[in-house]
PDB file of N, CA and C in Angstrom:
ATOM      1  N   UNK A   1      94.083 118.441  65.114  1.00  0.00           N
ATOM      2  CA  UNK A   1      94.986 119.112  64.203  1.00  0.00           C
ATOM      3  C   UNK A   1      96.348 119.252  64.881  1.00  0.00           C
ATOM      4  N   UNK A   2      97.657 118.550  64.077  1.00  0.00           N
ATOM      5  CA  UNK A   2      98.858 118.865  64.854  1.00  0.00           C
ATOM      6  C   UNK A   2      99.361 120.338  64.717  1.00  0.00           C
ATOM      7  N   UNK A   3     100.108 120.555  65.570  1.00  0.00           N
ATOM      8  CA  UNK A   3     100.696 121.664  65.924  1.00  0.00           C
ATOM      9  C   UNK A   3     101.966 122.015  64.959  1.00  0.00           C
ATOM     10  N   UNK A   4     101.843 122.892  64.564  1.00  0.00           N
ATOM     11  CA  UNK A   4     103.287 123.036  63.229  1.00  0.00           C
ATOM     12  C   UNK A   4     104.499 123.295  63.980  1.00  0.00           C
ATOM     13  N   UNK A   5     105.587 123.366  63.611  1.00  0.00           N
ATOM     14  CA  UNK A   5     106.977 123.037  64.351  1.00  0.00           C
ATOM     15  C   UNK A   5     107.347 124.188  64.948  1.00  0.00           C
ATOM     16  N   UNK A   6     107.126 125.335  64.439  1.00  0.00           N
ATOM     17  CA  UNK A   6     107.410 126.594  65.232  1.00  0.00           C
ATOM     18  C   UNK A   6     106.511 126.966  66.360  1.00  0.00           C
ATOM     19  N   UNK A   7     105.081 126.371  66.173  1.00  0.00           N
ATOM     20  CA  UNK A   7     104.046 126.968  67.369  1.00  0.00           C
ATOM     21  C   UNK A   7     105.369 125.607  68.688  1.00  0.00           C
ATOM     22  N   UNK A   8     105.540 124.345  68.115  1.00  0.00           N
ATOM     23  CA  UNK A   8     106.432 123.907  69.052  1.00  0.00           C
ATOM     24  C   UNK A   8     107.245 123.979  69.663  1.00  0.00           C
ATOM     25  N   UNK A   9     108.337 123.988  68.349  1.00  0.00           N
ATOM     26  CA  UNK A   9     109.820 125.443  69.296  1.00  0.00           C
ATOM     27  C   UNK A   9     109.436 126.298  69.856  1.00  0.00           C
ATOM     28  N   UNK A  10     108.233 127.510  69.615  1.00  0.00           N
ATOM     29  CA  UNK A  10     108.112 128.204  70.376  1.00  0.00           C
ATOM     30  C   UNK A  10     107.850 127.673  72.053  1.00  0.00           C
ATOM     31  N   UNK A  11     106.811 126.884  71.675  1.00  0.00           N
ATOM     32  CA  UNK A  11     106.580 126.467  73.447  1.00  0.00           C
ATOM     33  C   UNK A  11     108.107 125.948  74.445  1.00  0.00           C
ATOM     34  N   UNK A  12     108.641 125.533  74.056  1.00  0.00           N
ATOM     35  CA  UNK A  12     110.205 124.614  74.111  1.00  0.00           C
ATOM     36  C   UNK A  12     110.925 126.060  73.933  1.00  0.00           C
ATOM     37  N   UNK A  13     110.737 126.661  73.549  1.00  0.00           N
ATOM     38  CA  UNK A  13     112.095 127.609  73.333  1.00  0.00           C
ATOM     39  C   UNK A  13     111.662 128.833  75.485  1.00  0.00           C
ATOM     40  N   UNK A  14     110.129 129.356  75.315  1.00  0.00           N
ATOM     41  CA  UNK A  14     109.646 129.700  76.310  1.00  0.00           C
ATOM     42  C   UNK A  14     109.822 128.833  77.468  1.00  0.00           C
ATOM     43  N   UNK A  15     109.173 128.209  77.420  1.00  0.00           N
ATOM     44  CA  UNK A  15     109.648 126.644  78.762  1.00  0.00           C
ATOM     45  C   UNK A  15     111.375 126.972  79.107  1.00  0.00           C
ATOM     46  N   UNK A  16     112.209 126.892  78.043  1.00  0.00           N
ATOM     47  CA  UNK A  16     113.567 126.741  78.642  1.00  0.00           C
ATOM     48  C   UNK A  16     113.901 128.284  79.181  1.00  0.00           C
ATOM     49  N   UNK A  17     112.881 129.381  78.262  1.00  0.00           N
ATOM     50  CA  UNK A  17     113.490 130.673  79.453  1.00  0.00           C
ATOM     51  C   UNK A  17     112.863 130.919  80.580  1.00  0.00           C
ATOM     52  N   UNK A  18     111.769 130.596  80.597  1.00  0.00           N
ATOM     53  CA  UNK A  18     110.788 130.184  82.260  1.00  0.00           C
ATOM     54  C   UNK A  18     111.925 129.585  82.919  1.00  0.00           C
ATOM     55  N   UNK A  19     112.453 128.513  82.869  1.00  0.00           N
ATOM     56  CA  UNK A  19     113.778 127.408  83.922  1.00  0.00           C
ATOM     57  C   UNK A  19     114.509 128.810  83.804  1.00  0.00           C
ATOM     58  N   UNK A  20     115.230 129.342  83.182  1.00  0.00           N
ATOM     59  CA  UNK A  20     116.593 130.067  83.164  1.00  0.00           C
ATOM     60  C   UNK A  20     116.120 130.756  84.397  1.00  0.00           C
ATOM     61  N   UNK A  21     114.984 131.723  83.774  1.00  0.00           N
ATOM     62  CA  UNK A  21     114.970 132.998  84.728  1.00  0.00           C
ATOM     63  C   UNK A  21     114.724 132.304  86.059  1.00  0.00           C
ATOM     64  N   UNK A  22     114.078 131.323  86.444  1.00  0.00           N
ATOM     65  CA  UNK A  22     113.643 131.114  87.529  1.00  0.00           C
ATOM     66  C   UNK A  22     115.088 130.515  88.670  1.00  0.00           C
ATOM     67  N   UNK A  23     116.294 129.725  87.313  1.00  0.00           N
ATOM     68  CA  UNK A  23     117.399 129.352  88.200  1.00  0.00           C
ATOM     69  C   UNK A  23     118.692 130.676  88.163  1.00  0.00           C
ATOM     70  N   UNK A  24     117.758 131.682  87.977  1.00  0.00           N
ATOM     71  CA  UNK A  24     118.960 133.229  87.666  1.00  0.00           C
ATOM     72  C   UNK A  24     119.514 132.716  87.170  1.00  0.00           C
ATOM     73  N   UNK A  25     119.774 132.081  85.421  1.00  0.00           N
ATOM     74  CA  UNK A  25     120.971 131.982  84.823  1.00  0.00           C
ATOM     75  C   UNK A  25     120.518 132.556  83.321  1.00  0.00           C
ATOM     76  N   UNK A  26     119.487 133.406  83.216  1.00  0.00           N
ATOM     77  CA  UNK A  26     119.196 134.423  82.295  1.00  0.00           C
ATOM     78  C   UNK A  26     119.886 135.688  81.994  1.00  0.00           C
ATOM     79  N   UNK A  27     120.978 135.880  82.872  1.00  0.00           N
ATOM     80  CA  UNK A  27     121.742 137.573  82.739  1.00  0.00           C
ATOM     81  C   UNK A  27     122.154 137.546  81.086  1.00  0.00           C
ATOM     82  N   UNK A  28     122.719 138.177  80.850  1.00  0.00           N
ATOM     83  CA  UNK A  28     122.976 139.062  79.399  1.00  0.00           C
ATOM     84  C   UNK A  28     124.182 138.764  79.759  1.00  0.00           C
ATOM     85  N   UNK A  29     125.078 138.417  79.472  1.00  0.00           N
ATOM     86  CA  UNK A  29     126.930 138.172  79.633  1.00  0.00           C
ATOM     87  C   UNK A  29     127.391 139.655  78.906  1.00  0.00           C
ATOM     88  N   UNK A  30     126.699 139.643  77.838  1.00  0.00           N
ATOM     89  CA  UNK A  30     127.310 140.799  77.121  1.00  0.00           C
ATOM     90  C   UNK A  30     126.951 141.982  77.655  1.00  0.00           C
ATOM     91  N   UNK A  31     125.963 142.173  78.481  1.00  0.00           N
ATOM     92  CA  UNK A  31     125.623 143.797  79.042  1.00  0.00           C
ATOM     93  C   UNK A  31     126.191 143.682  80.594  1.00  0.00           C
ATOM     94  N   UNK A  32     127.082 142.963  81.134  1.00  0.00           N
ATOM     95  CA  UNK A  32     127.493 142.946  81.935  1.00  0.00           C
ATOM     96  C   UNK A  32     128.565 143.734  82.249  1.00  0.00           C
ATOM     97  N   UNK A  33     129.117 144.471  83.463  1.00  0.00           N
ATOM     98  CA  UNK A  33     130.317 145.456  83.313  1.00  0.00           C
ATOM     99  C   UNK A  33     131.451 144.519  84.404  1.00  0.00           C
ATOM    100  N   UNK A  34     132.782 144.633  83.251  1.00  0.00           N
ATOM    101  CA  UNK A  34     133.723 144.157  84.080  1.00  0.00           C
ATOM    102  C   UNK A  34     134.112 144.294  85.884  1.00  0.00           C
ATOM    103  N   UNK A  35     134.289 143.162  86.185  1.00  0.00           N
ATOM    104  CA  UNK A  35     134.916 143.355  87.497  1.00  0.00           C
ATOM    105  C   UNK A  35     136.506 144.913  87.495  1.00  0.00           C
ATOM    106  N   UNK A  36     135.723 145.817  88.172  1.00  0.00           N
ATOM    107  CA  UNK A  36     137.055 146.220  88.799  1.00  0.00           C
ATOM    108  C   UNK A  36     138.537 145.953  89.748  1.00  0.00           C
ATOM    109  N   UNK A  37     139.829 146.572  89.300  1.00  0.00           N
ATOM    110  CA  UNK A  37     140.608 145.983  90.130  1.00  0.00           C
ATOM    111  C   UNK A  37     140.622 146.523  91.643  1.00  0.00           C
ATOM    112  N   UNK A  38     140.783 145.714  92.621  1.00  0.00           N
ATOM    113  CA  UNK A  38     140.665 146.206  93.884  1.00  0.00           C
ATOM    114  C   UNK A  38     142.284 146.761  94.002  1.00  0.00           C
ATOM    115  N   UNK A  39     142.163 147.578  95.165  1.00  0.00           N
ATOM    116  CA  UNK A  39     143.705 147.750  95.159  1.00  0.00           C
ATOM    117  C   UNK A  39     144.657 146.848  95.494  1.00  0.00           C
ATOM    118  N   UNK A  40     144.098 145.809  96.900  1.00  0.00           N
ATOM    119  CA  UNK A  40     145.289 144.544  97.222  1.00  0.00           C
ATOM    120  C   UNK A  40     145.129 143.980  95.736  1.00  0.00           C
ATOM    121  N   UNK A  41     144.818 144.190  95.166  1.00  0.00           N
ATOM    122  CA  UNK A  41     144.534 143.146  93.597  1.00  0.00           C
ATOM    123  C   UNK A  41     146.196 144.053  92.783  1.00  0.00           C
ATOM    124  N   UNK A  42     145.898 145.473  92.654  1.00  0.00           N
ATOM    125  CA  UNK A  42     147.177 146.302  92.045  1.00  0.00           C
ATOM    126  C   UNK A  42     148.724 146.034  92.801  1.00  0.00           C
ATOM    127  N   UNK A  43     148.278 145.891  94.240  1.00  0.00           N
ATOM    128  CA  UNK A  43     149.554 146.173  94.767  1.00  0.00           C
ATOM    129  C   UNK A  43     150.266 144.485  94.430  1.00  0.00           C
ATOM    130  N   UNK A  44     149.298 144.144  94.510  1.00  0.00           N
ATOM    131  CA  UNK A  44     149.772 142.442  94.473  1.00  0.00           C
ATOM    132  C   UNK A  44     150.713 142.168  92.892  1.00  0.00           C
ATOM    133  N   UNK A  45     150.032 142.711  91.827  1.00  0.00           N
ATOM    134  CA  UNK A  45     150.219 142.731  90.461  1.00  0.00           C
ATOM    135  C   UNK A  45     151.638 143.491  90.621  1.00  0.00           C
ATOM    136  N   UNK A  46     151.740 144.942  90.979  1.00  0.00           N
ATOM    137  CA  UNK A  46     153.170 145.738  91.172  1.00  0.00           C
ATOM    138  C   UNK A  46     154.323 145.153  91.796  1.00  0.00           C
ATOM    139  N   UNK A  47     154.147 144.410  92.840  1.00  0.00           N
ATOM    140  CA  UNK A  47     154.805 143.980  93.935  1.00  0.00           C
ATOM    141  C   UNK A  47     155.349 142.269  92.649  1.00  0.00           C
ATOM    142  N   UNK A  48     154.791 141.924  92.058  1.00  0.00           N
ATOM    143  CA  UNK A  48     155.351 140.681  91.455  1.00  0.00           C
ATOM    144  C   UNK A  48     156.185 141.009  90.333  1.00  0.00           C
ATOM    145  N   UNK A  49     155.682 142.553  89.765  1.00  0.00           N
ATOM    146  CA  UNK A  49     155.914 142.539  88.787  1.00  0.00           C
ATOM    147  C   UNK A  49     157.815 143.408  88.974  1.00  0.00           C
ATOM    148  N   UNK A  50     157.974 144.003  90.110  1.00  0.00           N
ATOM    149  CA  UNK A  50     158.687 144.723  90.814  1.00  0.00           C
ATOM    150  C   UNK A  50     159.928 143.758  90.909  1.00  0.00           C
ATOM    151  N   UNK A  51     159.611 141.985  91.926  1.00  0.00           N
ATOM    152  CA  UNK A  51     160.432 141.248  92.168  1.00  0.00           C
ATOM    153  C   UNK A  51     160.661 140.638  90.850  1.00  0.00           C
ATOM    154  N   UNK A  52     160.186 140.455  89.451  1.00  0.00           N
ATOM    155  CA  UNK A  52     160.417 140.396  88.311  1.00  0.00           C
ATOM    156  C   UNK A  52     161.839 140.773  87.805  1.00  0.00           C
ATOM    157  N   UNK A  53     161.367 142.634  88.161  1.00  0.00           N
ATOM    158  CA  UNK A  53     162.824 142.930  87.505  1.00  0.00           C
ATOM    159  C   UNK A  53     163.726 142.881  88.504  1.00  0.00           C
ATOM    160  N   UNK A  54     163.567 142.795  89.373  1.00  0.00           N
ATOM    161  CA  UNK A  54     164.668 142.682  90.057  1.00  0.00           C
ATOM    162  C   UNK A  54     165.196 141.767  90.091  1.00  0.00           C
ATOM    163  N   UNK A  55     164.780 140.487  89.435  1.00  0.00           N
ATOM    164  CA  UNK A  55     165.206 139.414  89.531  1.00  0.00           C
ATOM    165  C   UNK A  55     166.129 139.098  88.203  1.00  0.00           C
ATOM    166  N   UNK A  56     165.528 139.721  87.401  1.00  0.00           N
ATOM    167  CA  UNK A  56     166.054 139.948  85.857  1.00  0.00           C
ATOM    168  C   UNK A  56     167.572 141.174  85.927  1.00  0.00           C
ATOM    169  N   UNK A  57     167.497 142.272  86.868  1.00  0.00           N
ATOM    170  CA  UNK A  57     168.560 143.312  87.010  1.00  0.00           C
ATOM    171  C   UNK A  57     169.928 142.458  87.755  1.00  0.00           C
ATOM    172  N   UNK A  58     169.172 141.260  88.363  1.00  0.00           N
ATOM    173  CA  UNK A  58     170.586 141.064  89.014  1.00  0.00           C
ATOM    174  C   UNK A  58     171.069 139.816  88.154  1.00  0.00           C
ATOM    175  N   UNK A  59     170.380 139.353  87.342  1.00  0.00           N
ATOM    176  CA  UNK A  59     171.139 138.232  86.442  1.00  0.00           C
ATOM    177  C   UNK A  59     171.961 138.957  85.479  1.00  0.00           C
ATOM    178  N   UNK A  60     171.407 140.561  85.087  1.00  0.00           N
ATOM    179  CA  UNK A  60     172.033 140.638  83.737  1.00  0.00           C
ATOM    180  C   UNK A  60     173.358 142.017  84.244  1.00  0.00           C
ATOM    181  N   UNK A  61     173.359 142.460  85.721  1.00  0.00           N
ATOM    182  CA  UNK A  61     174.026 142.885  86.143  1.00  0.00           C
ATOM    183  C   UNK A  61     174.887 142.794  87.317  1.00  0.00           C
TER     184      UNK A  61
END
């Protein structure tokens, strides 16, 4: 007796999350929490954003 198409997908759908979990590429993307900014990460961002205007204050003054 053949096997009906869903008892199939099912096996095929299980099989491919057996591989995931086993190569850790099963995480949830969506329940994941953003990377925080480090501070050399802020000062770096301030410091560009700083020579910005200053770069802009002395063209327009």
């Amino acid at each position: 007796m053949p096997e009906s198409l869903s008892d199939k997908d099912r096996r095929i759908d299980r099989r491919t999350r057996d591989m995931a979990q086993e190569a850790k590429l099963d995480s949830d993307l969506g329940s994941m929490v953003p990377p925080r900014w480090r501070g050399s990460t802020v000062i770096v961002v301030l410091l560009t954003v700083m020579t910005l205007v200053v770069m802009l204050a002395s063209i327009f003054f």
